[in-house]
PDB file of N, CA and C in Angstrom:
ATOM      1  N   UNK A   1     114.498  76.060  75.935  1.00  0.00           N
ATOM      2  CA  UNK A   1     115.267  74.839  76.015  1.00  0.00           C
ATOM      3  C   UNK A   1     114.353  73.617  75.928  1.00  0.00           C
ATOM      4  N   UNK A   2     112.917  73.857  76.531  1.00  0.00           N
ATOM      5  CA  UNK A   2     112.294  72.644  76.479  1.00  0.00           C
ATOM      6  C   UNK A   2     111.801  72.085  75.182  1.00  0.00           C
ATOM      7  N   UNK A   3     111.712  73.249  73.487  1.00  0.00           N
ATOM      8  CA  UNK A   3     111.620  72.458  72.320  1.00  0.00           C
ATOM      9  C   UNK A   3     112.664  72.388  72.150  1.00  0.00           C
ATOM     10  N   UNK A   4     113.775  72.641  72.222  1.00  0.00           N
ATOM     11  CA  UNK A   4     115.114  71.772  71.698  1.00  0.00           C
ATOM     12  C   UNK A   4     115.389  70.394  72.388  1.00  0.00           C
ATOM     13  N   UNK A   5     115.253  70.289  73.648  1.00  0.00           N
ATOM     14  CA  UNK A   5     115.179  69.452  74.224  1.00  0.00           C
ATOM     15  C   UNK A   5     114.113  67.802  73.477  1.00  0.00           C
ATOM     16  N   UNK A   6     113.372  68.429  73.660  1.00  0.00           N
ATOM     17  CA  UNK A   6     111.927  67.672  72.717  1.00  0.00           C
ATOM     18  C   UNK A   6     112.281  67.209  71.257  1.00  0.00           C
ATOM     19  N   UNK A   7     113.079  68.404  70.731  1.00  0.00           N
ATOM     20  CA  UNK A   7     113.717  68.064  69.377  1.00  0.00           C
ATOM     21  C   UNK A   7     114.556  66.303  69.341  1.00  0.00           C
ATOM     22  N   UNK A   8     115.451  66.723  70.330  1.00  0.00           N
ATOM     23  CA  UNK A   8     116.771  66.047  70.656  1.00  0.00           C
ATOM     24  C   UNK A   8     116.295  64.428  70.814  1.00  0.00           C
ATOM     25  N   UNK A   9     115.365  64.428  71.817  1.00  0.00           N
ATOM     26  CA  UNK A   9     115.260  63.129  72.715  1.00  0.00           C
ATOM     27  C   UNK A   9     113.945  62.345  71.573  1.00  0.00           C
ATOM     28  N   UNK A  10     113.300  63.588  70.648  1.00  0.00           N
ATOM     29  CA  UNK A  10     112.277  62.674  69.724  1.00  0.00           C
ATOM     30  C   UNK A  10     113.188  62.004  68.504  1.00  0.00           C
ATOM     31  N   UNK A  11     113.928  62.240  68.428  1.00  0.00           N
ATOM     32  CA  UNK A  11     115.062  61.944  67.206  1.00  0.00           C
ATOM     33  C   UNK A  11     115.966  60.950  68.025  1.00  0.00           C
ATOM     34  N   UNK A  12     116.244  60.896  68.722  1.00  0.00           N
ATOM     35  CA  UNK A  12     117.055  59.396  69.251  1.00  0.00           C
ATOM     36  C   UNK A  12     115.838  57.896  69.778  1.00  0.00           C
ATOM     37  N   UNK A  13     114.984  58.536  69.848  1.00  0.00           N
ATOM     38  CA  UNK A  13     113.813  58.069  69.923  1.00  0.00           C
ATOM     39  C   UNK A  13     113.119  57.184  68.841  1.00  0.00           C
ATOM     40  N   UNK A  14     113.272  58.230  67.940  1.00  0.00           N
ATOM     41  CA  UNK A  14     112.778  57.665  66.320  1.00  0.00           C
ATOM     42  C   UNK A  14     113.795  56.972  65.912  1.00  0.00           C
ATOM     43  N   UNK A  15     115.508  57.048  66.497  1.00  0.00           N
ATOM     44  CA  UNK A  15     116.279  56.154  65.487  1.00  0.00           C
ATOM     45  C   UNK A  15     116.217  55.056  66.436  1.00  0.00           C
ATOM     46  N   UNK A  16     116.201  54.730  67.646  1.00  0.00           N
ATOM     47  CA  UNK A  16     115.969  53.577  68.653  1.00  0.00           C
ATOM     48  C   UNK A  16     114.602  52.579  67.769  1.00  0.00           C
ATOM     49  N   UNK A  17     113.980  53.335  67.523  1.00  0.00           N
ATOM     50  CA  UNK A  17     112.637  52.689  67.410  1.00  0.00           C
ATOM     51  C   UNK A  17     112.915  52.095  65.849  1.00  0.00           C
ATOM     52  N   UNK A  18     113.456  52.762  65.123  1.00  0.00           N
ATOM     53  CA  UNK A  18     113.547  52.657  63.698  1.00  0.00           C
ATOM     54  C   UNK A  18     115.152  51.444  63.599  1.00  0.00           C
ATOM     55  N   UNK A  19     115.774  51.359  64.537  1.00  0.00           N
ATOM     56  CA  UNK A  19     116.773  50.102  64.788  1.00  0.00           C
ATOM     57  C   UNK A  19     115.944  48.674  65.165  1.00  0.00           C
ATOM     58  N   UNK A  20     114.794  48.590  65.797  1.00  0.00           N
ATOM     59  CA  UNK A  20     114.215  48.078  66.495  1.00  0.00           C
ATOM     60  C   UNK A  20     112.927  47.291  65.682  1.00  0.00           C
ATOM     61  N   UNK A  21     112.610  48.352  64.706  1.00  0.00           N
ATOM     62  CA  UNK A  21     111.784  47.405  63.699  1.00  0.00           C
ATOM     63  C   UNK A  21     111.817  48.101  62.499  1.00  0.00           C
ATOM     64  N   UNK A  22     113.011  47.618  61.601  1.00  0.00           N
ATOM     65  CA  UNK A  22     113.673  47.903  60.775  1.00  0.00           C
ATOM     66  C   UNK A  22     112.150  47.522  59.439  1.00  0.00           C
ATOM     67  N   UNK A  23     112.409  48.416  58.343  1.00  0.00           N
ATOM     68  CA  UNK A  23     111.540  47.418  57.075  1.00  0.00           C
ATOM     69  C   UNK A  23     111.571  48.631  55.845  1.00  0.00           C
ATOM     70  N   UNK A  24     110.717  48.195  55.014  1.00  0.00           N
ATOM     71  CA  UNK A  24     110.558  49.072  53.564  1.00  0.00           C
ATOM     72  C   UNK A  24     110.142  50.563  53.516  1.00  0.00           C
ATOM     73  N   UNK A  25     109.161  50.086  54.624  1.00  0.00           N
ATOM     74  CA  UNK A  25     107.930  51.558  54.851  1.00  0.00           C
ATOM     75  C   UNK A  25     108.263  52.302  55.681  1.00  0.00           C
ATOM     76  N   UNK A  26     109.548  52.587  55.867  1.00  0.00           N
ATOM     77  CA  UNK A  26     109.471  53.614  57.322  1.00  0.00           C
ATOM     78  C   UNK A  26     110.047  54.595  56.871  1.00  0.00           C
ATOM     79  N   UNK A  27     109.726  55.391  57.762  1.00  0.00           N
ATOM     80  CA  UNK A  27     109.997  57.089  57.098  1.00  0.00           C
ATOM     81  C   UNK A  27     111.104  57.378  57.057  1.00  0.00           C
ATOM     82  N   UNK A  28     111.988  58.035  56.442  1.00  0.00           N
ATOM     83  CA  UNK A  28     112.819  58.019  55.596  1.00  0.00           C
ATOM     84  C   UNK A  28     113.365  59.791  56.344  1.00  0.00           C
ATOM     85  N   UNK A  29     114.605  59.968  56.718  1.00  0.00           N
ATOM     86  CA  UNK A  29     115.157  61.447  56.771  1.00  0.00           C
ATOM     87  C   UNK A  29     115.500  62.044  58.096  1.00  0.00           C
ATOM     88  N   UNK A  30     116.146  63.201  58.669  1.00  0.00           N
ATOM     89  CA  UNK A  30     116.165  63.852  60.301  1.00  0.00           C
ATOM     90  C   UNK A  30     114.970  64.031  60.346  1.00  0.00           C
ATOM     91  N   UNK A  31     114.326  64.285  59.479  1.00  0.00           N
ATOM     92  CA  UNK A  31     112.905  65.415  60.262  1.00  0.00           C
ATOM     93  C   UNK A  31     111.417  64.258  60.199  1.00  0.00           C
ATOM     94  N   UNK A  32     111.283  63.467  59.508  1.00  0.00           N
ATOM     95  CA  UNK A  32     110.607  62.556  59.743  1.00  0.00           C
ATOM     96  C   UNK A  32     111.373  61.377  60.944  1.00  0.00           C
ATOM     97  N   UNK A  33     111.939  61.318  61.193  1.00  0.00           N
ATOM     98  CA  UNK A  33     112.877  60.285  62.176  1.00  0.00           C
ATOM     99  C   UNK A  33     112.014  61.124  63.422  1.00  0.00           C
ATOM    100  N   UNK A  34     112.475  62.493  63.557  1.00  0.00           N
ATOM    101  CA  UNK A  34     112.051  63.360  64.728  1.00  0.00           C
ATOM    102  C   UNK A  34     110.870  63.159  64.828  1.00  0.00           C
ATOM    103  N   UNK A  35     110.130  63.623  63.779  1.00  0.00           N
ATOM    104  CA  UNK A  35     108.429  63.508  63.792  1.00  0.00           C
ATOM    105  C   UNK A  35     107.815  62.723  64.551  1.00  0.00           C
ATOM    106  N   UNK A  36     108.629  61.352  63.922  1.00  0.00           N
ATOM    107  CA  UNK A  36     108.368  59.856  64.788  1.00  0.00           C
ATOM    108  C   UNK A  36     108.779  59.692  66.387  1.00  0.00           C
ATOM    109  N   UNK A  37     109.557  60.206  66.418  1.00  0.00           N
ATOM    110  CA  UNK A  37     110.096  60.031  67.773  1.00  0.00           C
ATOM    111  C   UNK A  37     108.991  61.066  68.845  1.00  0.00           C
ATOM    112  N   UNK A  38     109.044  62.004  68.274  1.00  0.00           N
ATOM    113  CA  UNK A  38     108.140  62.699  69.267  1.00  0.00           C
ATOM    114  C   UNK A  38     106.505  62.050  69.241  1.00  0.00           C
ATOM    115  N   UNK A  39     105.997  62.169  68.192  1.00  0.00           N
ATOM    116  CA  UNK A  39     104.816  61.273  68.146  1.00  0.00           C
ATOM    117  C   UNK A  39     104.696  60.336  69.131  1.00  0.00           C
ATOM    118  N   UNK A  40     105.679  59.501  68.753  1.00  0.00           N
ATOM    119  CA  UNK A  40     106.078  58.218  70.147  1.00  0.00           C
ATOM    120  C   UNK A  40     106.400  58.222  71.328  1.00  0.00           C
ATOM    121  N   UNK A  41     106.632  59.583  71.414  1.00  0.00           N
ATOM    122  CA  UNK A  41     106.482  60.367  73.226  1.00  0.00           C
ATOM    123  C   UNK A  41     105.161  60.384  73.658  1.00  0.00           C
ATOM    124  N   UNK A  42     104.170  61.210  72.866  1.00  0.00           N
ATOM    125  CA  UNK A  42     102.888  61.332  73.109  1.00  0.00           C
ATOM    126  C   UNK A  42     102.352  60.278  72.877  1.00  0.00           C
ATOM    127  N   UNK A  43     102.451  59.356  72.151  1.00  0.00           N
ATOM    128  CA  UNK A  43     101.807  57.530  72.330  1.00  0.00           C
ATOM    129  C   UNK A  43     102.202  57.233  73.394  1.00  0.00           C
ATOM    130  N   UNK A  44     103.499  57.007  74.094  1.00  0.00           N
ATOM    131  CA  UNK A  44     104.229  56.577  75.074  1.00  0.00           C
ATOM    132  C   UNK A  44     103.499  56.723  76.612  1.00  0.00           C
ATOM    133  N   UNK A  45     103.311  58.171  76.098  1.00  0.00           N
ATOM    134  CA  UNK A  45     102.869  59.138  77.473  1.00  0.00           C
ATOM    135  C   UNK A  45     101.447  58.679  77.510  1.00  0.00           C
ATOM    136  N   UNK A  46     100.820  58.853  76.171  1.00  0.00           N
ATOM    137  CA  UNK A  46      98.803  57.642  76.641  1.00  0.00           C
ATOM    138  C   UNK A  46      98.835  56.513  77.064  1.00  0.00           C
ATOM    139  N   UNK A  47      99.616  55.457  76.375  1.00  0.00           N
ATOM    140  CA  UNK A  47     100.041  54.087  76.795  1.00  0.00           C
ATOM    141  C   UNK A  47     100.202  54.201  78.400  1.00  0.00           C
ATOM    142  N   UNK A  48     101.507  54.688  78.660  1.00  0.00           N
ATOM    143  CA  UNK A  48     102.004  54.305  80.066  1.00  0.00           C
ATOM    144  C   UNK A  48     100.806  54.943  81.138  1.00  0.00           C
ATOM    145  N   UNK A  49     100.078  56.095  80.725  1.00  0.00           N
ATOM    146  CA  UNK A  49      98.928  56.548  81.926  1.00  0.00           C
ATOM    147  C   UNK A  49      98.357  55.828  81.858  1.00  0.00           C
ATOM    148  N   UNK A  50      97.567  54.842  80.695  1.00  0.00           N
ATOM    149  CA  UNK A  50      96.663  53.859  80.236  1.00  0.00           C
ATOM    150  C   UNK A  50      96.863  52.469  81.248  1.00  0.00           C
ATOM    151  N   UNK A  51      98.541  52.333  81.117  1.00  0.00           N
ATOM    152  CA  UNK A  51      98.699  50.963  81.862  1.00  0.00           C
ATOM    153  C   UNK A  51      99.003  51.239  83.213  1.00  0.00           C
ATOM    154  N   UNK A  52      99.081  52.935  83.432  1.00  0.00           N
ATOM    155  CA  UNK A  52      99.468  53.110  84.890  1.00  0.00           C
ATOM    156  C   UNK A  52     100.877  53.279  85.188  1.00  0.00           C
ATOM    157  N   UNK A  53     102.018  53.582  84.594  1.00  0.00           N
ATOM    158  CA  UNK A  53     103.365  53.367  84.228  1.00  0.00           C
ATOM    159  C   UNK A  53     103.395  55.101  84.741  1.00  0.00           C
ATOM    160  N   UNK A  54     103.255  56.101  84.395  1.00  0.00           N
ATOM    161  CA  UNK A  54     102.669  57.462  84.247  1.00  0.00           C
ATOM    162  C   UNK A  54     101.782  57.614  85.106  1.00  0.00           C
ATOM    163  N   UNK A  55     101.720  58.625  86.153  1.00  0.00           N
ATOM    164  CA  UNK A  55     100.633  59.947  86.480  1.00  0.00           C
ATOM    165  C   UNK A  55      99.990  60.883  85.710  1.00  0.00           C
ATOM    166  N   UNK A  56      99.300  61.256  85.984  1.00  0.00           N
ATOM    167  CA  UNK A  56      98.663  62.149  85.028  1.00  0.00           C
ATOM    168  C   UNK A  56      98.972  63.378  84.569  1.00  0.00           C
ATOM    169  N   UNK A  57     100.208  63.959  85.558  1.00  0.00           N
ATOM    170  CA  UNK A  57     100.848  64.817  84.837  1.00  0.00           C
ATOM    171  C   UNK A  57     102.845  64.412  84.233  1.00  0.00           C
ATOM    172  N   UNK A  58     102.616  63.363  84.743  1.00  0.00           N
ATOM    173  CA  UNK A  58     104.180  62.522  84.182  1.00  0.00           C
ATOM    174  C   UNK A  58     104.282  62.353  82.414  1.00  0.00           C
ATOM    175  N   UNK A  59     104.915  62.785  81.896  1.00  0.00           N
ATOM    176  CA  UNK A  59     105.022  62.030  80.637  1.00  0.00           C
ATOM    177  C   UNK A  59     106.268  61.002  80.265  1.00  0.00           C
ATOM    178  N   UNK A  60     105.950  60.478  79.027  1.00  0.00           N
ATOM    179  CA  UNK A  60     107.057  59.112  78.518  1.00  0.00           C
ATOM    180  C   UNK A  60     108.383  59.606  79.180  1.00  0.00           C
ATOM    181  N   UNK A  61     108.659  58.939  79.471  1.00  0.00           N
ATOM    182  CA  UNK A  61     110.383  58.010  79.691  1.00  0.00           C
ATOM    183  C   UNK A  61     110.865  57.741  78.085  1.00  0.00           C
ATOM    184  N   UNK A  62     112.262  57.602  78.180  1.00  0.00           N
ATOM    185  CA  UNK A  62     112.532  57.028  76.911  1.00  0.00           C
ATOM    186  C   UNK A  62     112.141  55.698  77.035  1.00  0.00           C
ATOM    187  N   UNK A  63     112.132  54.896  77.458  1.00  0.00           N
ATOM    188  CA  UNK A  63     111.545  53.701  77.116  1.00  0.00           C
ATOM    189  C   UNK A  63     109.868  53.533  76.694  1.00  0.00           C
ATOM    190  N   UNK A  64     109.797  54.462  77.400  1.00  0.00           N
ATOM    191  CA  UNK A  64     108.097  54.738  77.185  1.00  0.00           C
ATOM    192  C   UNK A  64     107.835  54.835  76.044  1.00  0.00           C
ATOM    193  N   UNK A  65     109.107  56.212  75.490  1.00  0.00           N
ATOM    194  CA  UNK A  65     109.010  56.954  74.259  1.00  0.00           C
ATOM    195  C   UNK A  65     109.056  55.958  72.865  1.00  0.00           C
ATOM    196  N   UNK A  66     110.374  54.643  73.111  1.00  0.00           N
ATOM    197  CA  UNK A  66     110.615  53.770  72.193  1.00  0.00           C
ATOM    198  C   UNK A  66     109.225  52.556  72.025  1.00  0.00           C
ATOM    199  N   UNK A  67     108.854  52.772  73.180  1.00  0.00           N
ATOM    200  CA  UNK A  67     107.423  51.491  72.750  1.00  0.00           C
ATOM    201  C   UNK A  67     106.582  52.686  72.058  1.00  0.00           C
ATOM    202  N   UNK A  68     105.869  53.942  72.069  1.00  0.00           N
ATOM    203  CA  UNK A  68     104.982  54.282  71.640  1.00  0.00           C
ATOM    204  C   UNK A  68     105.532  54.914  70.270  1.00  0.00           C
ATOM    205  N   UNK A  69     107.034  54.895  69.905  1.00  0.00           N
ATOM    206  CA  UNK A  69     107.218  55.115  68.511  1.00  0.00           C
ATOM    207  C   UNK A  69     106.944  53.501  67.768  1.00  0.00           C
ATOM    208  N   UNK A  70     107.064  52.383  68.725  1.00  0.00           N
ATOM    209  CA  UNK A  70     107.109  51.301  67.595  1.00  0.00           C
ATOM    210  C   UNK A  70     105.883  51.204  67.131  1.00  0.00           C
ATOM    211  N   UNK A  71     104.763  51.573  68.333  1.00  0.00           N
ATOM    212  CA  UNK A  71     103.615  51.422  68.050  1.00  0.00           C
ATOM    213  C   UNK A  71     103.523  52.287  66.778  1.00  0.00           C
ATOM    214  N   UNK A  72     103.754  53.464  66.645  1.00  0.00           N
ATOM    215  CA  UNK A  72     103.553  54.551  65.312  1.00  0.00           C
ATOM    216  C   UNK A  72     104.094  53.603  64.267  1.00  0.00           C
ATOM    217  N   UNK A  73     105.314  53.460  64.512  1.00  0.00           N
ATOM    218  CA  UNK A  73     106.478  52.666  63.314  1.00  0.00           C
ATOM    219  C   UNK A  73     105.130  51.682  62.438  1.00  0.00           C
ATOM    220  N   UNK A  74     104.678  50.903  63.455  1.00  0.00           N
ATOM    221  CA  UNK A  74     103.732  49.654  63.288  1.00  0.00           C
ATOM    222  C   UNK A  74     102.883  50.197  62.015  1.00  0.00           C
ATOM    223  N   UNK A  75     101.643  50.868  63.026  1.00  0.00           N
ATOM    224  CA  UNK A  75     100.837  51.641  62.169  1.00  0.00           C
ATOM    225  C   UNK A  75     101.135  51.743  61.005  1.00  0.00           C
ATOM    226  N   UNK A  76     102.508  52.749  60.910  1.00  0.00           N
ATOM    227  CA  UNK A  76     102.766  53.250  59.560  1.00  0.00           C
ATOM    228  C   UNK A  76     102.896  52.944  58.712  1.00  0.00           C
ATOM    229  N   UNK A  77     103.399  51.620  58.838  1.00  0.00           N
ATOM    230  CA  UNK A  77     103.816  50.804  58.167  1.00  0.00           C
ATOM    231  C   UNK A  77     102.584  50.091  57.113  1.00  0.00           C
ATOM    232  N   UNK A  78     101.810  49.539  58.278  1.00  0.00           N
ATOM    233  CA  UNK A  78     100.438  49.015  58.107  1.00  0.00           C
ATOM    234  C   UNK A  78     100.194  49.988  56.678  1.00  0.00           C
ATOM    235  N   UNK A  79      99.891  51.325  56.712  1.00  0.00           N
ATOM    236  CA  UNK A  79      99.019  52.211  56.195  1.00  0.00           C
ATOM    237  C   UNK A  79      99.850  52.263  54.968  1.00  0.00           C
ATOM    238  N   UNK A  80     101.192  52.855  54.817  1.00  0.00           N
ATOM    239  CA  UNK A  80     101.847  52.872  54.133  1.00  0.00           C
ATOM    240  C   UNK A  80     102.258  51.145  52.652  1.00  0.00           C
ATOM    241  N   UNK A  81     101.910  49.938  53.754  1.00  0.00           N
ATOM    242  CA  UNK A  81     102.214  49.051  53.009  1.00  0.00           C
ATOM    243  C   UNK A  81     101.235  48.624  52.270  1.00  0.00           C
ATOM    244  N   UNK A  82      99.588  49.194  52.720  1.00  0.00           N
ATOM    245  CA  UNK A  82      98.612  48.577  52.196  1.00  0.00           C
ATOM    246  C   UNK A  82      98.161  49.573  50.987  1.00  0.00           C
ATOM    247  N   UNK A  83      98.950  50.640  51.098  1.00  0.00           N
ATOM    248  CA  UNK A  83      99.356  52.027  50.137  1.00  0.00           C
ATOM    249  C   UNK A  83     100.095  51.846  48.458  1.00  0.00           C
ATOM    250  N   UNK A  84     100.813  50.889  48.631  1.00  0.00           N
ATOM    251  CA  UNK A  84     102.106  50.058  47.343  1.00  0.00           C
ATOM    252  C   UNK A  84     101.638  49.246  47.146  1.00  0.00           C
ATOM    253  N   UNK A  85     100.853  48.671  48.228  1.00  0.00           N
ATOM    254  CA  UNK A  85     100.688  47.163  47.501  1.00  0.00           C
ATOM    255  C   UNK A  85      99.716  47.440  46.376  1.00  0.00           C
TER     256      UNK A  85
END
């Protein structure tokens, strides 16, 4: 239950985040949406131990989860836009 679970909450995650900073370069589909979202758990989860938000065995919150996908979103974007141009 705990990768379906993981499935579930990285994919509402990735579309929160992907509502949130909408643009050209963002990944595109369910399974990249998910990708992102979970990614942005594990950003979430370094961030918040980083700022102290998290224990060391706590991981992301969804809110946690939606700042460390924007952070990815960001990135990706970055990489991806300097990619076309």
């Amino acid at each position: 239950m705990g990768i379906l679970w993981t499935i579930i909450v990285g994919f509402v995650v990735g579309i929160v985040a992907k509502f949130i900073m909408p643009g050209r370069n963002e990944p595109q589909g369910f399974i990249l949406t998910t990708i992102l979202g979970i990614i942005g758990m594990f950003v979430g989860t370094y961030l918040g131990q980083l700022v102290g938000w998290y224990g060391p065995n706590d991981g992301a919150r969804f809110i946690g989860g939606v700042v460390g996908a924007c952070v990815v979103l960001l990135i990706y974007g970055m990489i991806a836009g300097r990619r076309t141009a």
